[in-house]
PDB file of N, CA and C in Angstrom:
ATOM      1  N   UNK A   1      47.732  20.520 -56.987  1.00  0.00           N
ATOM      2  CA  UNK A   1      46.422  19.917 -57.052  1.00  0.00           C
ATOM      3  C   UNK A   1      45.522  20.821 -57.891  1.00  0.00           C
ATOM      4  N   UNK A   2      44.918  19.918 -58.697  1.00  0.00           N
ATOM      5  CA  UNK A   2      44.002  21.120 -59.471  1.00  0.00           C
ATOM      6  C   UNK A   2      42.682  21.210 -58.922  1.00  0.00           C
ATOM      7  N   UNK A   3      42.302  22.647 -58.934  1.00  0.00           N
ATOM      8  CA  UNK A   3      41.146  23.059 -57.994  1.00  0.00           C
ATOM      9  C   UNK A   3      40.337  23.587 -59.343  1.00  0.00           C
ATOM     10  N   UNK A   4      38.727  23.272 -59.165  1.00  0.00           N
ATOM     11  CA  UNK A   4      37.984  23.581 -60.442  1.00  0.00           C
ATOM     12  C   UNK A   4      36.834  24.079 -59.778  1.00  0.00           C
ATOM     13  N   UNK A   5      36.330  25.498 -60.402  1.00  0.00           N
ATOM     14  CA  UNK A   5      35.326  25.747 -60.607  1.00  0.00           C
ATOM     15  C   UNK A   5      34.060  25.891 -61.596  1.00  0.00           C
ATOM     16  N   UNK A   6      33.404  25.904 -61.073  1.00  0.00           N
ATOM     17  CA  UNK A   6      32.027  25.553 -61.982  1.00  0.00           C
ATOM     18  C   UNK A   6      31.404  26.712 -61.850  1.00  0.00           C
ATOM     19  N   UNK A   7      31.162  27.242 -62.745  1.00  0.00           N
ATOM     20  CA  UNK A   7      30.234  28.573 -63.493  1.00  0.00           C
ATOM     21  C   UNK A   7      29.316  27.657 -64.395  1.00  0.00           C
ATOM     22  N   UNK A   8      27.808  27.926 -63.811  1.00  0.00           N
ATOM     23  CA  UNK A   8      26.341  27.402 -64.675  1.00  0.00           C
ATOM     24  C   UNK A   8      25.763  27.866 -64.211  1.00  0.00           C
ATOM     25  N   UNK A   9      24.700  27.817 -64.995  1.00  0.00           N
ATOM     26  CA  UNK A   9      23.722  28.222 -64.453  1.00  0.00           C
ATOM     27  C   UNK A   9      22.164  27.139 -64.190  1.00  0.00           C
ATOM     28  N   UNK A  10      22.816  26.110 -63.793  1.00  0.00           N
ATOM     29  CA  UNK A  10      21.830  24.887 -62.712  1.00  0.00           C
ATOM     30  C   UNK A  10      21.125  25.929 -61.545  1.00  0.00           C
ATOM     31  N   UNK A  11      21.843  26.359 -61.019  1.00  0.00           N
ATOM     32  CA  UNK A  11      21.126  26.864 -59.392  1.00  0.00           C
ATOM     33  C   UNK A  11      19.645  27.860 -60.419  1.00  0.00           C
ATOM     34  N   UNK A  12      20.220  28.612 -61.077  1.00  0.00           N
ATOM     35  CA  UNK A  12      19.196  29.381 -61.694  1.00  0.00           C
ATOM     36  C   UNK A  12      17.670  28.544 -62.356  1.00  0.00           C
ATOM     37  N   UNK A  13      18.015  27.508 -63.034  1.00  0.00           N
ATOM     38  CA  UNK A  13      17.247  26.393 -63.744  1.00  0.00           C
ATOM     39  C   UNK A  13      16.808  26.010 -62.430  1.00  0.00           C
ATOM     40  N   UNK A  14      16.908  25.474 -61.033  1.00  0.00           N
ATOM     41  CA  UNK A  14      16.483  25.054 -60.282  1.00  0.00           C
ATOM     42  C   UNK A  14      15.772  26.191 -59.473  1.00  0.00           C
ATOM     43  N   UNK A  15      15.936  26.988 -59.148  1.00  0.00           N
ATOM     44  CA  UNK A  15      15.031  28.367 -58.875  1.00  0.00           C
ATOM     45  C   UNK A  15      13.600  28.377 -59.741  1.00  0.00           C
ATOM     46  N   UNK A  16      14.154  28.335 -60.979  1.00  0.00           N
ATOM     47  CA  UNK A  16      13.030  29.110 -61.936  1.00  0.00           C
ATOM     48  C   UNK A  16      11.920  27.686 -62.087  1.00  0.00           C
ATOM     49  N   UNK A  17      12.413  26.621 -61.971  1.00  0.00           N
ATOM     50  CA  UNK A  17      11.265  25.623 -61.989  1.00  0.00           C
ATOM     51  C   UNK A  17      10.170  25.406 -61.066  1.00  0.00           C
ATOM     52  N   UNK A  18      11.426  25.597 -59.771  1.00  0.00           N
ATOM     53  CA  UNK A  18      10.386  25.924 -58.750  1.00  0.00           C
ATOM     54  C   UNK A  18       9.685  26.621 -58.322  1.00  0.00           C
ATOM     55  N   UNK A  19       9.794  27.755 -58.657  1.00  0.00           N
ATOM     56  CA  UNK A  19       9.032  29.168 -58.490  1.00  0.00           C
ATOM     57  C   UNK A  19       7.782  29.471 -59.466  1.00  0.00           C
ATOM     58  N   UNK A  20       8.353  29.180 -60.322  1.00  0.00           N
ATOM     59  CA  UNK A  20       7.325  28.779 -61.825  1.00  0.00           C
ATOM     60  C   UNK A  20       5.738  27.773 -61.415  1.00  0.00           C
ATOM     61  N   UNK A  21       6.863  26.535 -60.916  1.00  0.00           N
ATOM     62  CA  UNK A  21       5.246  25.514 -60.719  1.00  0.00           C
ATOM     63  C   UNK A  21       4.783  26.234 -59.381  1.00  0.00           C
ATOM     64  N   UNK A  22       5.209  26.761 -58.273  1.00  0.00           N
ATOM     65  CA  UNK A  22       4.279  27.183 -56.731  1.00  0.00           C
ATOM     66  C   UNK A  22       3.252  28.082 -57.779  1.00  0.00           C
ATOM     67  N   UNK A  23       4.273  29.211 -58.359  1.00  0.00           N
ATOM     68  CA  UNK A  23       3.069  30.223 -59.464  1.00  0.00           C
ATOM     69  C   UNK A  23       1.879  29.552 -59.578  1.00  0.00           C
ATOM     70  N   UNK A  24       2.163  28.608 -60.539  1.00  0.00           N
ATOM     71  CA  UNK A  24       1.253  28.487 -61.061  1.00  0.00           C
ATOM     72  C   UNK A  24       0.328  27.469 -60.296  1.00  0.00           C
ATOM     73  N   UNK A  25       0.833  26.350 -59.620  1.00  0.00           N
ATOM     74  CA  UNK A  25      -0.227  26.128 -58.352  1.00  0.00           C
ATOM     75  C   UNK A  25      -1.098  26.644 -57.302  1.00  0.00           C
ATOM     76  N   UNK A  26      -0.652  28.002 -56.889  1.00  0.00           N
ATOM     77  CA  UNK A  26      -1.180  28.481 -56.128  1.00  0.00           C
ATOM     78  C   UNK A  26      -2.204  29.966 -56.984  1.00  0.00           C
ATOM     79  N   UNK A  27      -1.407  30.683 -58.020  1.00  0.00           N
ATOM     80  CA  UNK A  27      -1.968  31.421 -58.691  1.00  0.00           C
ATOM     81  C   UNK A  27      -3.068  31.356 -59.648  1.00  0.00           C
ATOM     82  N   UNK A  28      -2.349  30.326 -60.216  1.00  0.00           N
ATOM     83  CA  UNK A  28      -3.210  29.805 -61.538  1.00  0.00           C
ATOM     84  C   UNK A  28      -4.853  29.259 -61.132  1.00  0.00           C
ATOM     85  N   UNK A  29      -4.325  27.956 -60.182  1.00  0.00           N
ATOM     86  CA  UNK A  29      -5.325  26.881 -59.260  1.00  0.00           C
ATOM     87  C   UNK A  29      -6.434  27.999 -58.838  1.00  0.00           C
ATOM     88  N   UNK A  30      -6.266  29.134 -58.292  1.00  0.00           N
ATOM     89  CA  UNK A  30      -7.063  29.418 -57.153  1.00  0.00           C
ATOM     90  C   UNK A  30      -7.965  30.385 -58.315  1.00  0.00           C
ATOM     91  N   UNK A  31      -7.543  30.989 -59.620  1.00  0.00           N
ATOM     92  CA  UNK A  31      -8.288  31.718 -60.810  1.00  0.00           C
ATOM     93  C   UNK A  31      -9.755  30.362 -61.584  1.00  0.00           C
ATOM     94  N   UNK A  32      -8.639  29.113 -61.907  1.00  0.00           N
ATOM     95  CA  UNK A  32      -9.186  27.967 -62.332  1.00  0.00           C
ATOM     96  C   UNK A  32     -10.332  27.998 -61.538  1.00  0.00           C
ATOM     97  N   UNK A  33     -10.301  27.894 -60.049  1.00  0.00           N
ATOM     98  CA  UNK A  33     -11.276  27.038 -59.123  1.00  0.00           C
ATOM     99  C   UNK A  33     -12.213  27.892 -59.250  1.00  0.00           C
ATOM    100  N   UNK A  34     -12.157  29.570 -59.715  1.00  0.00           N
ATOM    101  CA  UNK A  34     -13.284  30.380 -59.117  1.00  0.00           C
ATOM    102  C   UNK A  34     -14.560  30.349 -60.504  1.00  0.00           C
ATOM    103  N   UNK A  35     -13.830  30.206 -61.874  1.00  0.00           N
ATOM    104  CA  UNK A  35     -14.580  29.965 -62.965  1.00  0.00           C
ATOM    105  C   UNK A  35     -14.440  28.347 -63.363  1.00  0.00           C
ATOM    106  N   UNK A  36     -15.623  27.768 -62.876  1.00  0.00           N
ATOM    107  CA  UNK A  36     -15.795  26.395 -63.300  1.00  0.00           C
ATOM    108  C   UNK A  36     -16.184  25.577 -64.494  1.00  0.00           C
ATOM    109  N   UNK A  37     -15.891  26.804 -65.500  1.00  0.00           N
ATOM    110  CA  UNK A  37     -16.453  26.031 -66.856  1.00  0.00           C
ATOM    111  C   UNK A  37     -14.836  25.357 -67.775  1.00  0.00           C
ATOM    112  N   UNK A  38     -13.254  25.862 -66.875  1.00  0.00           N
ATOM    113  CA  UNK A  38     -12.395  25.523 -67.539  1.00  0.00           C
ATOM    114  C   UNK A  38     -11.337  24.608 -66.702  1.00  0.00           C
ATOM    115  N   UNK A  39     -12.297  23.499 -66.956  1.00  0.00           N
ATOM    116  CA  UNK A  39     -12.131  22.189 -66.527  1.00  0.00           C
ATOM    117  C   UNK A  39     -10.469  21.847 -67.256  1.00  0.00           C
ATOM    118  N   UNK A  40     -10.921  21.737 -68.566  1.00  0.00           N
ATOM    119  CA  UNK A  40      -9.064  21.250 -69.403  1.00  0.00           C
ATOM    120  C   UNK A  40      -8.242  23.000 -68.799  1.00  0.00           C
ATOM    121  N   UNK A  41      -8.437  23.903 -68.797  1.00  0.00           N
ATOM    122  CA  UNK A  41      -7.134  24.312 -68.411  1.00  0.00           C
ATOM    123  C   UNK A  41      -6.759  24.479 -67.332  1.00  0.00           C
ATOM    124  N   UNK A  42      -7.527  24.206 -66.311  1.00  0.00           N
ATOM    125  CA  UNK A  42      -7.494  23.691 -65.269  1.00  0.00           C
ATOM    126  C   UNK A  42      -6.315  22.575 -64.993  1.00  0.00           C
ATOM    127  N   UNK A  43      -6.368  21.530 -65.329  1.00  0.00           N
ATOM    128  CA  UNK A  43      -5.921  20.376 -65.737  1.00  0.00           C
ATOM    129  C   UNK A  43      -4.927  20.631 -66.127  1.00  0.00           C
ATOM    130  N   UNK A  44      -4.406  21.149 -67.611  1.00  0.00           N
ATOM    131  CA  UNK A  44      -3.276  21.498 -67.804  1.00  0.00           C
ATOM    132  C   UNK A  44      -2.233  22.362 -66.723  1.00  0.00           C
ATOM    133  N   UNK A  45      -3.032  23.331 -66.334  1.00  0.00           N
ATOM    134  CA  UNK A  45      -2.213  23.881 -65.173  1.00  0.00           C
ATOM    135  C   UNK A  45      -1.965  22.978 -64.374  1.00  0.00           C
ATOM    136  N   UNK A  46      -2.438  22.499 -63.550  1.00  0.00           N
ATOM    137  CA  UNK A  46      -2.200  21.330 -62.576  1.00  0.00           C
ATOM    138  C   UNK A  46      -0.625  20.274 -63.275  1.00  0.00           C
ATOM    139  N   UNK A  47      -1.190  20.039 -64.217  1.00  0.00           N
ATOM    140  CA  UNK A  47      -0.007  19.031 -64.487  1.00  0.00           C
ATOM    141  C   UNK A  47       1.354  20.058 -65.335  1.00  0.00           C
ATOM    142  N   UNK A  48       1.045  21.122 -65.458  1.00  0.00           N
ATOM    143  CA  UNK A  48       2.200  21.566 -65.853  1.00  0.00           C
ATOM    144  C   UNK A  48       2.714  22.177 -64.503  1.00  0.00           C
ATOM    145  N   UNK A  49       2.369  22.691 -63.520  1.00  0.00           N
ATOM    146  CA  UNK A  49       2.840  23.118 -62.358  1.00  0.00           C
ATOM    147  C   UNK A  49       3.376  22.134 -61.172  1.00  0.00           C
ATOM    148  N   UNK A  50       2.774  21.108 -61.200  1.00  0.00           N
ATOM    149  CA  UNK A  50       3.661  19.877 -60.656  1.00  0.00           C
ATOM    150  C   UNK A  50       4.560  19.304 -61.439  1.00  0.00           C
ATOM    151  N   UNK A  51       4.938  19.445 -62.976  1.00  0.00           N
ATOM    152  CA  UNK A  51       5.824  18.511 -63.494  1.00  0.00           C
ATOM    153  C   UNK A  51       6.790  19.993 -63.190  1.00  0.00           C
ATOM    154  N   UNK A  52       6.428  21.226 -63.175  1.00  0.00           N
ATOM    155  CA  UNK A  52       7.929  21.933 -63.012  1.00  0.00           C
ATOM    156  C   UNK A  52       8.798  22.048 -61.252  1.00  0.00           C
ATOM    157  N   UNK A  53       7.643  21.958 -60.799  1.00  0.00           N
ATOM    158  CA  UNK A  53       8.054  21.482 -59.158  1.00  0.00           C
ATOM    159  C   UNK A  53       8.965  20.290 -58.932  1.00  0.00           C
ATOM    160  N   UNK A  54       8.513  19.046 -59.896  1.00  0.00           N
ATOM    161  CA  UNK A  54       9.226  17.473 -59.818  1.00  0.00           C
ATOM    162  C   UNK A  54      10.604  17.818 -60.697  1.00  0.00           C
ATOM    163  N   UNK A  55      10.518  18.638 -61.526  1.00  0.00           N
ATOM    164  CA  UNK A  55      11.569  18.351 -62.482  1.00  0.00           C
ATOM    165  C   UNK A  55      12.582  19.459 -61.653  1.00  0.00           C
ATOM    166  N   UNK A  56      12.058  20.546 -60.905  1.00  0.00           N
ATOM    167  CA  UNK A  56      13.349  21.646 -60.112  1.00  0.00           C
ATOM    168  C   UNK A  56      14.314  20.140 -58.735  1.00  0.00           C
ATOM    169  N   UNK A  57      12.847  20.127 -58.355  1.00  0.00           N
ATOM    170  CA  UNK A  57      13.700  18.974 -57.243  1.00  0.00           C
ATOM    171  C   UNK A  57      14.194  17.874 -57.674  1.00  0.00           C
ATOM    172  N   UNK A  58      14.291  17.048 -58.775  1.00  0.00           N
ATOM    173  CA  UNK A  58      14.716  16.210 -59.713  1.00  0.00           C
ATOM    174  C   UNK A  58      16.379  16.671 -59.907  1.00  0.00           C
ATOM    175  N   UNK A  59      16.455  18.142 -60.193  1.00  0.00           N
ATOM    176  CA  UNK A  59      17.593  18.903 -60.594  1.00  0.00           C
ATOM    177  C   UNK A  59      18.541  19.038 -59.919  1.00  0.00           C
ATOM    178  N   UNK A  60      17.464  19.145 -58.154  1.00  0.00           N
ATOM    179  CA  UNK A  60      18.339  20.295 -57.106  1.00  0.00           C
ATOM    180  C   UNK A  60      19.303  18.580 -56.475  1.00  0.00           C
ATOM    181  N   UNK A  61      18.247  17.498 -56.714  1.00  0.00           N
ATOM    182  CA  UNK A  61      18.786  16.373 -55.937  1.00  0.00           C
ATOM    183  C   UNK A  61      19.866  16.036 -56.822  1.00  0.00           C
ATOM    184  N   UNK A  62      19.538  15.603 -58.586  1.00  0.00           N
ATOM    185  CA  UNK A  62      20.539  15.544 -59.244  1.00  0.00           C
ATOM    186  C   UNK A  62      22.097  16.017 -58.846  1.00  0.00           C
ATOM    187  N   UNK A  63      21.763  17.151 -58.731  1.00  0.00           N
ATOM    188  CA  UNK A  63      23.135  18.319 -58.731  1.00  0.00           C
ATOM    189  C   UNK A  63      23.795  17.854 -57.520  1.00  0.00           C
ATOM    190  N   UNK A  64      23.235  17.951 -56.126  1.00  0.00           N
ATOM    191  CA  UNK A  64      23.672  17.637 -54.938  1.00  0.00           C
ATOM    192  C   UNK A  64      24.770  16.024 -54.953  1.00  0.00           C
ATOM    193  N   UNK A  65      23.455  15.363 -55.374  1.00  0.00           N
ATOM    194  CA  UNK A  65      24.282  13.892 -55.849  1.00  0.00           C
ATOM    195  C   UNK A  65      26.043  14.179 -56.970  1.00  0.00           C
ATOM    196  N   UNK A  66      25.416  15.058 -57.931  1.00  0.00           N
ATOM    197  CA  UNK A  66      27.054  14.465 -58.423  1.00  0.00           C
ATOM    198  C   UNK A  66      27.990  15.306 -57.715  1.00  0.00           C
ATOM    199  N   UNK A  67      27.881  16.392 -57.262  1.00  0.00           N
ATOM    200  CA  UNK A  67      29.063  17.244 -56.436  1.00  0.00           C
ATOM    201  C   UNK A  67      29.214  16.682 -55.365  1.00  0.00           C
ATOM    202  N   UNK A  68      28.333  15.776 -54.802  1.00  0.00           N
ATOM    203  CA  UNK A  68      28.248  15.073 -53.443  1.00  0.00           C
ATOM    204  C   UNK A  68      29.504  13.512 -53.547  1.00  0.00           C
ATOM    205  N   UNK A  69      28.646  13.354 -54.814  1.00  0.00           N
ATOM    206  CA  UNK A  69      29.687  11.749 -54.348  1.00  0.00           C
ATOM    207  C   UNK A  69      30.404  12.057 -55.888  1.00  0.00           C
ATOM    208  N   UNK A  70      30.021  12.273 -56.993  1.00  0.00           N
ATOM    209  CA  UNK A  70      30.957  11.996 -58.605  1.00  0.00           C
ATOM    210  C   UNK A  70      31.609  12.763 -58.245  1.00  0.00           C
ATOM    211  N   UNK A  71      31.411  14.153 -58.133  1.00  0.00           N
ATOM    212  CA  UNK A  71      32.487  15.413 -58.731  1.00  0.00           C
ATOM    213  C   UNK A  71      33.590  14.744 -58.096  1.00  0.00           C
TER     214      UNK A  71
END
């Protein structure tokens, strides 16, 4: 029977997205909120720190799914 392993680096890509957007939600957000004149980067942070949060768990579910039922 052939037995296969998988060497990638997904788990890493799914770490770093998520760790990346909390950063910057919780780090970024709380600098943004204290100077109120930077409304757009404000904004940008916000939506770049939730699209890397959606896109890690996007990944982590991805991955689960094909080793779960494809692999």
């Amino acid at each position: 029977m052939w037995t296969s392993s998988y060497v990638g680096y997904l788990n890493y890509i799914i770490i770093l997205f998520l760790t990346s957007g909390l950063f910057t939600l919780l780090v970024d957000l709380s600098h943004y909120k204290k100077d109120g004149k930077m409304t757009r980067e404000r904004k940008a942070a916000v939506f770049t720190g939730w699209m890397n949060v959606v896109l890690g768990i996007v990944a982590l579910v991805g991955s689960w799914y094909y080793k779960r039922y494809i692999w």
